[in-house]
Protein backbone atom coordinates (compact mmCIF):
# COMPACT_ATOMS: atom_id res chain seq x y z
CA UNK A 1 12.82 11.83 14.21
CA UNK A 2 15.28 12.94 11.71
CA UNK A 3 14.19 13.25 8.05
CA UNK A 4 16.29 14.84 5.35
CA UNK A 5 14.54 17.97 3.74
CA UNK A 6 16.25 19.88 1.14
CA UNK A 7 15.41 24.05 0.91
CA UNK A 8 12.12 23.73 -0.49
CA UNK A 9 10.78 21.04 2.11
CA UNK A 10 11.39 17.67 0.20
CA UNK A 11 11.97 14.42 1.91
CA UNK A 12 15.22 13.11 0.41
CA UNK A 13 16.76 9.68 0.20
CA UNK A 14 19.57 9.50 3.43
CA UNK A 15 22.83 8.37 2.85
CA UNK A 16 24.28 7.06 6.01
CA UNK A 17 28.15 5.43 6.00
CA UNK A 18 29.01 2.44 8.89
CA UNK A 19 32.14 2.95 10.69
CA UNK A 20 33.18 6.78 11.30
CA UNK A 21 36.84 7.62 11.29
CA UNK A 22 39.23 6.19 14.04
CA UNK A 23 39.67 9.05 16.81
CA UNK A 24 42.78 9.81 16.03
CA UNK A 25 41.86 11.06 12.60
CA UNK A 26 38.42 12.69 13.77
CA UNK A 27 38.47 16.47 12.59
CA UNK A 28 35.99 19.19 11.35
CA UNK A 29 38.49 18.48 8.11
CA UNK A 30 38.02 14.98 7.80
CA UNK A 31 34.46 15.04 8.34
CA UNK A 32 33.91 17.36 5.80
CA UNK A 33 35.04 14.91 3.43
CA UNK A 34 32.20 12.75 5.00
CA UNK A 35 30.13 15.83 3.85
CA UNK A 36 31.37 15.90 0.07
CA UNK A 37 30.93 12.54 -0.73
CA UNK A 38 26.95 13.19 -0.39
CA UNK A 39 26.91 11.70 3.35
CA UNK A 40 23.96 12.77 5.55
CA UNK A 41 25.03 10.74 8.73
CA UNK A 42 27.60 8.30 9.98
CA UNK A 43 27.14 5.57 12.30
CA UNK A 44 29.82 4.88 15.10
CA UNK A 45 32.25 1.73 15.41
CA UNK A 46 35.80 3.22 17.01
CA UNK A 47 34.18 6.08 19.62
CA UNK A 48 34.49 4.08 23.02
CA UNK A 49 34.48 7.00 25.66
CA UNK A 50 32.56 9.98 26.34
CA UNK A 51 35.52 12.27 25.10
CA UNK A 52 35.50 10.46 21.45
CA UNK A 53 31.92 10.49 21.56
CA UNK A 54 32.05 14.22 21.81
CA UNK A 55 34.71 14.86 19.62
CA UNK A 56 32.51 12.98 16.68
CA UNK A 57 29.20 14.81 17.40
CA UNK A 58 31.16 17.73 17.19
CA UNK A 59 33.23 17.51 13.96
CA UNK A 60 29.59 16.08 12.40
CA UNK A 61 27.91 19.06 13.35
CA UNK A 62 30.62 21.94 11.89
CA UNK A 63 29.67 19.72 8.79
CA UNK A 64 26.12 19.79 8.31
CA UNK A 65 26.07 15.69 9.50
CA UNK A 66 24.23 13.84 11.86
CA UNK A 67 25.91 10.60 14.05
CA UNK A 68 23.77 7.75 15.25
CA UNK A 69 26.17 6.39 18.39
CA UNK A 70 26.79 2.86 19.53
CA UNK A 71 27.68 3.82 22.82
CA UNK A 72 28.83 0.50 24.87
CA UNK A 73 27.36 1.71 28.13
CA UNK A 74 23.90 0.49 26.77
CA UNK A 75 25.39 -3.04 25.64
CA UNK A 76 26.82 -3.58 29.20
CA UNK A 77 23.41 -2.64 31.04
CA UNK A 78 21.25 -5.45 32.06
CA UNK A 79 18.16 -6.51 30.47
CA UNK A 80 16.33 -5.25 33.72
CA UNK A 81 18.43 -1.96 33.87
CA UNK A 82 16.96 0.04 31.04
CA UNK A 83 15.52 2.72 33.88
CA UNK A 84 19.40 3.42 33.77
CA UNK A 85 19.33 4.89 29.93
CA UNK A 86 19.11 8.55 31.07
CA UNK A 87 22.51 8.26 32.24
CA UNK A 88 24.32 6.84 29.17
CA UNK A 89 22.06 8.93 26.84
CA UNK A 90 21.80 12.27 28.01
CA UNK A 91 25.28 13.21 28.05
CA UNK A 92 25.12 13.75 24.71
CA UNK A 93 21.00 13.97 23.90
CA UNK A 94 20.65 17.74 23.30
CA UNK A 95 23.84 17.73 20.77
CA UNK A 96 22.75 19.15 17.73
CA UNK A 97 24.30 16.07 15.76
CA UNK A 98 23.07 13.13 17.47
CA UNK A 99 19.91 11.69 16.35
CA UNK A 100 19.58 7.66 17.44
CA UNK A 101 21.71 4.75 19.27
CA UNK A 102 22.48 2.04 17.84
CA UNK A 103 21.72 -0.77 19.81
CA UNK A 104 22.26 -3.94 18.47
CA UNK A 105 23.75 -5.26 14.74
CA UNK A 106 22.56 -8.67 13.41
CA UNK A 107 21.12 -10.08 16.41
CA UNK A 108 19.87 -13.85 16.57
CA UNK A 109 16.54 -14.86 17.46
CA UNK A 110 17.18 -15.00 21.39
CA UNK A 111 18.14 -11.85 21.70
CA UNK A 112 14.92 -10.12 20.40
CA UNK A 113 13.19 -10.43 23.88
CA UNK A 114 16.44 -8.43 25.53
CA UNK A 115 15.41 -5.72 22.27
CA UNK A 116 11.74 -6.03 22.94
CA UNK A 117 12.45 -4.84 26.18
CA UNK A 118 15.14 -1.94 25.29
CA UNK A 119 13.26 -0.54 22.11
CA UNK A 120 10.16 0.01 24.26
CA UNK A 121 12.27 1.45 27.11
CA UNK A 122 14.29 3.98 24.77
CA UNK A 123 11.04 5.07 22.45
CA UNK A 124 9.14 5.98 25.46
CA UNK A 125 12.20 8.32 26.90
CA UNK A 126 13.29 9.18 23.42
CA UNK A 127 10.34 8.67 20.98
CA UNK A 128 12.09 11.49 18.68
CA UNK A 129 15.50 9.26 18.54
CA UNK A 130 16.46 6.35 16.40
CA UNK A 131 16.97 3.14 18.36
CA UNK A 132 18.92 1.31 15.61
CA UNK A 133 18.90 -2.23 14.79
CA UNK A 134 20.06 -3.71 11.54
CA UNK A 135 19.29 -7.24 10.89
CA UNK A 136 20.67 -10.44 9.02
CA UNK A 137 20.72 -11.42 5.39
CA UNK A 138 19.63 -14.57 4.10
CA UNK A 139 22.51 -15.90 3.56
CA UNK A 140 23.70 -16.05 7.35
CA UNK A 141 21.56 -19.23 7.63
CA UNK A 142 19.39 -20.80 10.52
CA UNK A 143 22.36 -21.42 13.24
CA UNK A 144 22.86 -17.10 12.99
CA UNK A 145 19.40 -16.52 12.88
CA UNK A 146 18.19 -18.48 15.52
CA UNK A 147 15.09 -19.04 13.14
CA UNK A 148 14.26 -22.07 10.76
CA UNK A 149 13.58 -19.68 7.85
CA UNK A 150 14.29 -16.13 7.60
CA UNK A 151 11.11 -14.75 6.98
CA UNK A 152 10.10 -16.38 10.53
CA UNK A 153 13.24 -14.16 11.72
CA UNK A 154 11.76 -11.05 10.42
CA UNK A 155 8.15 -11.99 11.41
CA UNK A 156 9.26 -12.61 14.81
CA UNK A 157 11.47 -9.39 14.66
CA UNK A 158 8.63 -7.09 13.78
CA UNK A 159 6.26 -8.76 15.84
CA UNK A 160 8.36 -8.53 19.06
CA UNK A 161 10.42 -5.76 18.55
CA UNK A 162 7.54 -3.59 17.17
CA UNK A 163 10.86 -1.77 15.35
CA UNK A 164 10.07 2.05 12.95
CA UNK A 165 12.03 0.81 10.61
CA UNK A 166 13.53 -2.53 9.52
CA UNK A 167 17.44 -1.72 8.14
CA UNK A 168 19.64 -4.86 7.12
CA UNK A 169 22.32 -5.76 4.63
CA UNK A 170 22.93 -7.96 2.06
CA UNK A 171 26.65 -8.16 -0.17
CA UNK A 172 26.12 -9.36 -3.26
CA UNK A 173 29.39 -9.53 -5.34
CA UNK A 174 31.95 -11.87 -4.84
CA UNK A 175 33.84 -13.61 -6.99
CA UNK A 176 35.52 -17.32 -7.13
CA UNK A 177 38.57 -18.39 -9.05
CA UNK A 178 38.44 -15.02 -10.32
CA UNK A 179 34.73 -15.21 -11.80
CA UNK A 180 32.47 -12.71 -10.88
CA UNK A 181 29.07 -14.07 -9.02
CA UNK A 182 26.17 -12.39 -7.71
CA UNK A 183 24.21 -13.68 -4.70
CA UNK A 184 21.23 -15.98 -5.81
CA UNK A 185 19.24 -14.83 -3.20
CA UNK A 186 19.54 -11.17 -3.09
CA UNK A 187 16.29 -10.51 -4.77
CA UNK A 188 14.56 -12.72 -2.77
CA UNK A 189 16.37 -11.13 0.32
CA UNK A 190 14.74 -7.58 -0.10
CA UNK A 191 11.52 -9.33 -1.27
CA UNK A 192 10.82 -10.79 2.30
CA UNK A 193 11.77 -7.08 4.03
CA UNK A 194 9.85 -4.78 1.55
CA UNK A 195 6.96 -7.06 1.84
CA UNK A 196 6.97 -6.62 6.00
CA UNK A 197 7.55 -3.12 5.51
CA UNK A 198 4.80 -2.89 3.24
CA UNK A 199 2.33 -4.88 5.28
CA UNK A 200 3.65 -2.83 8.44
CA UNK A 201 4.19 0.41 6.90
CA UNK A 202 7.49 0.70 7.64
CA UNK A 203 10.39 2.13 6.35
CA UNK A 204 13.16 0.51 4.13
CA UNK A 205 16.53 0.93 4.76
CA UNK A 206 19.77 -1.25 3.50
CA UNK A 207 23.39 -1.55 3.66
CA UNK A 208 25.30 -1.01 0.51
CA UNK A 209 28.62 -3.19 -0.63
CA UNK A 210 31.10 -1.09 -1.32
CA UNK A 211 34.35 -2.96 0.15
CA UNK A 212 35.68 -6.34 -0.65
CA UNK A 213 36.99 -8.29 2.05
CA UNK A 214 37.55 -12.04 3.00
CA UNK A 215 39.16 -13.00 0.03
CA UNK A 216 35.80 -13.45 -1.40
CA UNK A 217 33.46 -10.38 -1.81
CA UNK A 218 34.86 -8.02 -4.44
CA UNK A 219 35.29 -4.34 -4.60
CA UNK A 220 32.48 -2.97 -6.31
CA UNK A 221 32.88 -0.07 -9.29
CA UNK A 222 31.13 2.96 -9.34
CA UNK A 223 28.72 0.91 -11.70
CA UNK A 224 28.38 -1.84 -9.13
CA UNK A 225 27.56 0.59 -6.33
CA UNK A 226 24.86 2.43 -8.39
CA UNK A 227 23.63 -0.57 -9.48
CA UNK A 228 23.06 -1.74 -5.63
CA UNK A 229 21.71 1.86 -4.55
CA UNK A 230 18.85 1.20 -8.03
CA UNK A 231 18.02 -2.64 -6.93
CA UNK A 232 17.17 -1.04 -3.50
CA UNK A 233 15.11 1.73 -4.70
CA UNK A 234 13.05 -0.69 -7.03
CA UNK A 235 12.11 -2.01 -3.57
CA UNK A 236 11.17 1.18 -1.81
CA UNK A 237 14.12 1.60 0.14
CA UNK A 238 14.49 5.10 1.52
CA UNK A 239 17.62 5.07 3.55
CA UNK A 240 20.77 3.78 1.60
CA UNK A 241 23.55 2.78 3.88
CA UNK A 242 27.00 1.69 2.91
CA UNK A 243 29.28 -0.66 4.49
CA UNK A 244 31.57 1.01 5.05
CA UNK A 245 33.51 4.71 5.14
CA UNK A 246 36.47 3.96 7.36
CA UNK A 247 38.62 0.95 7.37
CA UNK A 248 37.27 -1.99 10.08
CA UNK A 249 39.83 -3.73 12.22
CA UNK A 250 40.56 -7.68 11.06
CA UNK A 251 38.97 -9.10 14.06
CA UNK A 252 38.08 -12.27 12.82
CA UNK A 253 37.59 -11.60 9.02
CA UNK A 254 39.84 -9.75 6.70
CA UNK A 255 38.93 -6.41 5.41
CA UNK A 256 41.11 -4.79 2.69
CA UNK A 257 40.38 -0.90 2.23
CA UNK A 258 37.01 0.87 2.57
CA UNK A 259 36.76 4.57 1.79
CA UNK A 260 39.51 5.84 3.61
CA UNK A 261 42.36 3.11 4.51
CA UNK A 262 43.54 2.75 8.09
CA UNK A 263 45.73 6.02 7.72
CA UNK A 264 43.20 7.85 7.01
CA UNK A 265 43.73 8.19 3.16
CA UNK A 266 40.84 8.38 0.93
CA UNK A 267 41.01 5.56 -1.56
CA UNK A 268 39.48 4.75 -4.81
CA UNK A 269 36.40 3.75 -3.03
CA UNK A 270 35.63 6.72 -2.04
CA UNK A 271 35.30 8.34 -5.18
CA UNK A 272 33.54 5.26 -6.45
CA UNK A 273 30.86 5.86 -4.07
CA UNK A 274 30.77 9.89 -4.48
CA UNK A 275 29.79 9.23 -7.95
CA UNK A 276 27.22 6.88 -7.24
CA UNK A 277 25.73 8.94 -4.34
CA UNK A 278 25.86 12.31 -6.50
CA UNK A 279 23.95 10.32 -9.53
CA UNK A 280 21.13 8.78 -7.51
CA UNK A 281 20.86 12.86 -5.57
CA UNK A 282 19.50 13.94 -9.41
CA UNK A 283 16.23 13.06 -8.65
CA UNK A 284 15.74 11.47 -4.95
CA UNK A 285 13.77 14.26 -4.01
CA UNK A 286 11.08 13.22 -6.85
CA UNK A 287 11.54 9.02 -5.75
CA UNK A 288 10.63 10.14 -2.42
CA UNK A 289 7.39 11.36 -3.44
CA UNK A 290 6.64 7.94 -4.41
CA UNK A 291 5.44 4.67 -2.07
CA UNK A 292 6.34 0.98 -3.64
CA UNK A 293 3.63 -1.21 -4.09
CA UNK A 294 5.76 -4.24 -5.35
CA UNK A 295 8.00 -5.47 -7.82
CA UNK A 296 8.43 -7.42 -11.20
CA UNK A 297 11.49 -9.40 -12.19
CA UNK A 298 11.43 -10.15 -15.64
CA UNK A 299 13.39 -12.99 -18.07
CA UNK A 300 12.78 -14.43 -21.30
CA UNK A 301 14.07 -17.91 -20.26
CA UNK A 302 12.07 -17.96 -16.67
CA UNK A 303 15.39 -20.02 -15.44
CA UNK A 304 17.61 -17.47 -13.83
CA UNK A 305 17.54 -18.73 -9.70
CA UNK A 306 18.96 -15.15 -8.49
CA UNK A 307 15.45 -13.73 -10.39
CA UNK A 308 12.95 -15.53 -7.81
CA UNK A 309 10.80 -13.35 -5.10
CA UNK A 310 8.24 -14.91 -2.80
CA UNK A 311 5.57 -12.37 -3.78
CA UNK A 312 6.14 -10.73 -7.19
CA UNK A 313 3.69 -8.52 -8.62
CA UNK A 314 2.36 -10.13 -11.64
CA UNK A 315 0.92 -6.69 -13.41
CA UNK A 316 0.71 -3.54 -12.56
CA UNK A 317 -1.14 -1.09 -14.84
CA UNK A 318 -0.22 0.97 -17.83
CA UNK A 319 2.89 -2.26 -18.07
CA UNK A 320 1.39 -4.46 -21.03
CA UNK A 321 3.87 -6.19 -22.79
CA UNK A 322 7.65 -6.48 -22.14
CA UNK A 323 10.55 -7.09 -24.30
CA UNK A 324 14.03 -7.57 -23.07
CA UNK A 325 17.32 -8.74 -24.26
CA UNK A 326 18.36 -9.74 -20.49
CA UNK A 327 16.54 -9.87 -17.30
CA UNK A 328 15.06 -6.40 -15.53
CA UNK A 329 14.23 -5.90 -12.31
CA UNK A 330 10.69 -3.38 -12.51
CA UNK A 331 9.43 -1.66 -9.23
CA UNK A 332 6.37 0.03 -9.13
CA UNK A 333 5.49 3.08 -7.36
CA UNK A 334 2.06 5.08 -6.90
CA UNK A 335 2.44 9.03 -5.82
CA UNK A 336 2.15 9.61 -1.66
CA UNK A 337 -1.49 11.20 -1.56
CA UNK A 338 0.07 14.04 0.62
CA UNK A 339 1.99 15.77 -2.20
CA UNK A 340 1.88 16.63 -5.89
CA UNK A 341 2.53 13.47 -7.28
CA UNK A 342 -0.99 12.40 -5.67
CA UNK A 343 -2.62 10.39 -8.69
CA UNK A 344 0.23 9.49 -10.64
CA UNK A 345 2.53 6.31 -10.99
CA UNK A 346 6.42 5.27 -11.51
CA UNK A 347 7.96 2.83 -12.38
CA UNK A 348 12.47 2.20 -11.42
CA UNK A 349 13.79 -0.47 -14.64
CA UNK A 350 17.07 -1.97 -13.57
CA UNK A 351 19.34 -4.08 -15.65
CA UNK A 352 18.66 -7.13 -13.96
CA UNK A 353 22.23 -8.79 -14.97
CA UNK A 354 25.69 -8.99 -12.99
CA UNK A 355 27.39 -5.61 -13.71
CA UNK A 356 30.77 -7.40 -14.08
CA UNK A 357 29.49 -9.37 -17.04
CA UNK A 358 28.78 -6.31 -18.65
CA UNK A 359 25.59 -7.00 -20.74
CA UNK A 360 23.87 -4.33 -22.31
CA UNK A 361 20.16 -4.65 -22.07
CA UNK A 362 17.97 -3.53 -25.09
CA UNK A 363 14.31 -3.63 -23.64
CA UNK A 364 10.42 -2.31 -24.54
CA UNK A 365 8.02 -1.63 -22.51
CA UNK A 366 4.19 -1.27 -23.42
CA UNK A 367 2.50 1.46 -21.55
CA UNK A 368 -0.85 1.70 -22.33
CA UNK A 369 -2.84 5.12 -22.92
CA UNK A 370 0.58 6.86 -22.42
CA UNK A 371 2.56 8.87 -24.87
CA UNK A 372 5.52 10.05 -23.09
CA UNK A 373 7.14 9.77 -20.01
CA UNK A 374 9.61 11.82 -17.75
CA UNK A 375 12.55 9.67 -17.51
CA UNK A 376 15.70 10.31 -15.02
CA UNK A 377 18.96 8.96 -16.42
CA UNK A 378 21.44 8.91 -14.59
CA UNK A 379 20.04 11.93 -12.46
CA UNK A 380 18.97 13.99 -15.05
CA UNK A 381 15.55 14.61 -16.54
CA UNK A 382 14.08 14.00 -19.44
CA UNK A 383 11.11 13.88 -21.12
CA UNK A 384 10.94 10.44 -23.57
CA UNK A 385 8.31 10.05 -26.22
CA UNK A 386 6.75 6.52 -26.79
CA UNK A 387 6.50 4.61 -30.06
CA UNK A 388 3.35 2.86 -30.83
CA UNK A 389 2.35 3.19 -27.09
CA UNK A 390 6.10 1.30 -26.26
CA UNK A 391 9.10 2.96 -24.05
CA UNK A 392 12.37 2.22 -25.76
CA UNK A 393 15.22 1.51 -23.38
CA UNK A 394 18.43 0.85 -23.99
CA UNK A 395 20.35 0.13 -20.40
CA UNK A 396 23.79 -0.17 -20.12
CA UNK A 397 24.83 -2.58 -17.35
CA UNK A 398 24.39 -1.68 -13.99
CA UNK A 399 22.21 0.72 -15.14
CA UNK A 400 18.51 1.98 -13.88
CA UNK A 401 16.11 4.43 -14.68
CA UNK A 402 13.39 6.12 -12.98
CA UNK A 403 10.18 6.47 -15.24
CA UNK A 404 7.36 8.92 -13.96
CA UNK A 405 4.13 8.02 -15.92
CA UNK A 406 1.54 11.28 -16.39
CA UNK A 407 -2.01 11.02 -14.55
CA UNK A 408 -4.34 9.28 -16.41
């Protein structure tokens, strides 16, 4: 399947946007804009015949971009019809762009025996192509998910589905009466999903906020995007998604402007998210080197609700002591045994606070045996001395860092 590799054979974090262009503004032009904002594929929502299709796969390839395609012929066959993919997917299967279907978003519980059925049908005529399914947040309750808890909806998920990957999203900022808010159970959202993906060995991928949209979640900054795109890291997450790069229709909810409005205009979004993309790109290549093997959330007071996880780690050596003026988020990392970081740990330290309040974190960290550190801030490199065997941080809000520890 397709893996992003940079010139010297990296894996690199993939950036994939939700909702391509309408049609009528589908050019090699506009998707090189797709291109420059750091974009490695786009997912479908507007394409609904062969000829749009086409036209997408082709304006992503002149750019360098790959398209996974929710192509309605295989919604509309039946759940005994899957022998009939060949002719939906191989019109387009040898295109240089394409790389996966998307099958199903958010599906309840009942419908995982219709994607038992397709996922092992596609895999075993495509095993090289991504059959896409992105799954509920926590917050879409037990009547959407079909399940009385929603780690039973992922168990049950992975267990029937037997999925590659497990990809859902989560929106975190909103606002009421003009307050900003962040989700309570965000944390605890990726908690469940990294832990499956752990215990599976599957990949991580997640949908970022970057619109606001039903009166109720806000636009994020360029701060609040990075901010999401760190939280997900600290977790593992290797594909970063972002909902979304063109405009969606109000069918049902009420969507303001995305990353280009329904003109086709770019918008402040857009730029937001460029930035953002183009800071985390300073050092993905090294992150990817790197496999989580859990995560600490850290606070002084031990009353913050939005803090709690199912599974935290409670240590994970060098990490001794920890001071903090606010709560951090800590995930921990140990170097893939196939490459050069073989032997060594990481750690990503996120400003665990709302990025609207704006609350600048002053933190220490003990790392024991260590005396300095390679540190990426805000993509760039460098190398930090310790002080009596403690890593000084000072992280602005919505900030995160990316701390490689030596062997030791």
């Amino acid at each position: 399947m397709y893996h992003k590799m940079d010139e010297n054979g990296n894996r690199r974090v993939m950036m994939g946007a939700w909702h391509a262009p309408e049609p009528k503004f589908t050019s090699s032009e506009t998707f090189r804009d797709i291109k420059d904002c750091g974009f490695d594929f786009i997912h479908t929502y507007y394409e609904r015949t062969d000829e749009e299709i086409m036209q997408t796969l082709d304006a992503c390839e002149a750019n360098g971009l790959k398209y996974i395609i929710g192509d309605w012929g295989i919604e509309r066959l039946g759940d005994d019809e899957f022998d009939k993919l060949p002719q939906v997917v191989e019109k387009y299967l040898h295109h240089p762009a394409f790389i996966g279907n998307k099958v199903k978003d958010e599906p309840g519980a009942s419908y995982f025996p219709r994607l038992q059925k397709l996922h092992a049908a596609y895999k075993k005529l495509y095993p090289d192509f991504y059959c896409y399914i992105n799954l509920f947040n926590t917050y879409a309750g037990p009547q959407l998910l079909e399940t009385p808890t929603y780690k039973e909806h992922i168990d049950q998920y992975v267990e029937m589905v037997k999925p590659e990957f497990i990809s859902f999203d989560h929106y975190p900022l909103y606002e009421e009466d003009g307050v900003p808010k962040l989700n309570k159970d965000f944390l605890e959202n990726f908690a469940i999903v990294a832990d499956k993906c752990r215990e599976e060995n599957l990949p991580l991928w997640f949908f970022v906020q970057n619109i606001g949209f039903n009166n109720y979640y806000r636009f994020p900054t360029a701060i609040e995007i990075a901010w999401q795109m760190y939280c997900a890291m600290a977790f593992g997450t290797e594909v970063i998604q972002f909902f979304c790069y063109g405009t969606p229709p109000n069918y049902g909810e009420i969507f303001h402007y995305a990353m280009i409005d329904r003109e086709g205009i770019k918008t402040q979004q857009y730029y937001r998210v460029k930035r953002a993309i183009h800071e985390i790109q300073g050092f993905d290549d090294v992150f990817m080197k790197y496999k989580n093997v859990g995560v600490m959330a850290v606070a002084k007071t031990g009353d913050e609700d939005y803090l709690f996880m199912p599974h935290p780690l409670a240590s994970f050596d060098p990490i001794g002591s920890i001071e903090e003026d606010a709560p951090l988020l800590i995930g921990c990392f140990e170097g893939k045994s196939d490459c050069d970081r073989a032997g060594r740990k990481a750690l990503m330290i996120v400003n665990m606070t709302d990025p609207a309040l704006g609350i600048h974190n002053n933190c220490s960290i003990e790392l024991k045996g260590i005396d300095a550190v390679d540190m990426y801030v805000k993509g760039e490199k460098r190398t930090v001395k310790l002080s009596n065997g403690k890593l000084p941080l000072s992280l602005s809000f919505g900030e995160g860092v990316f701390v490689e520890l030596p062997r030791q």
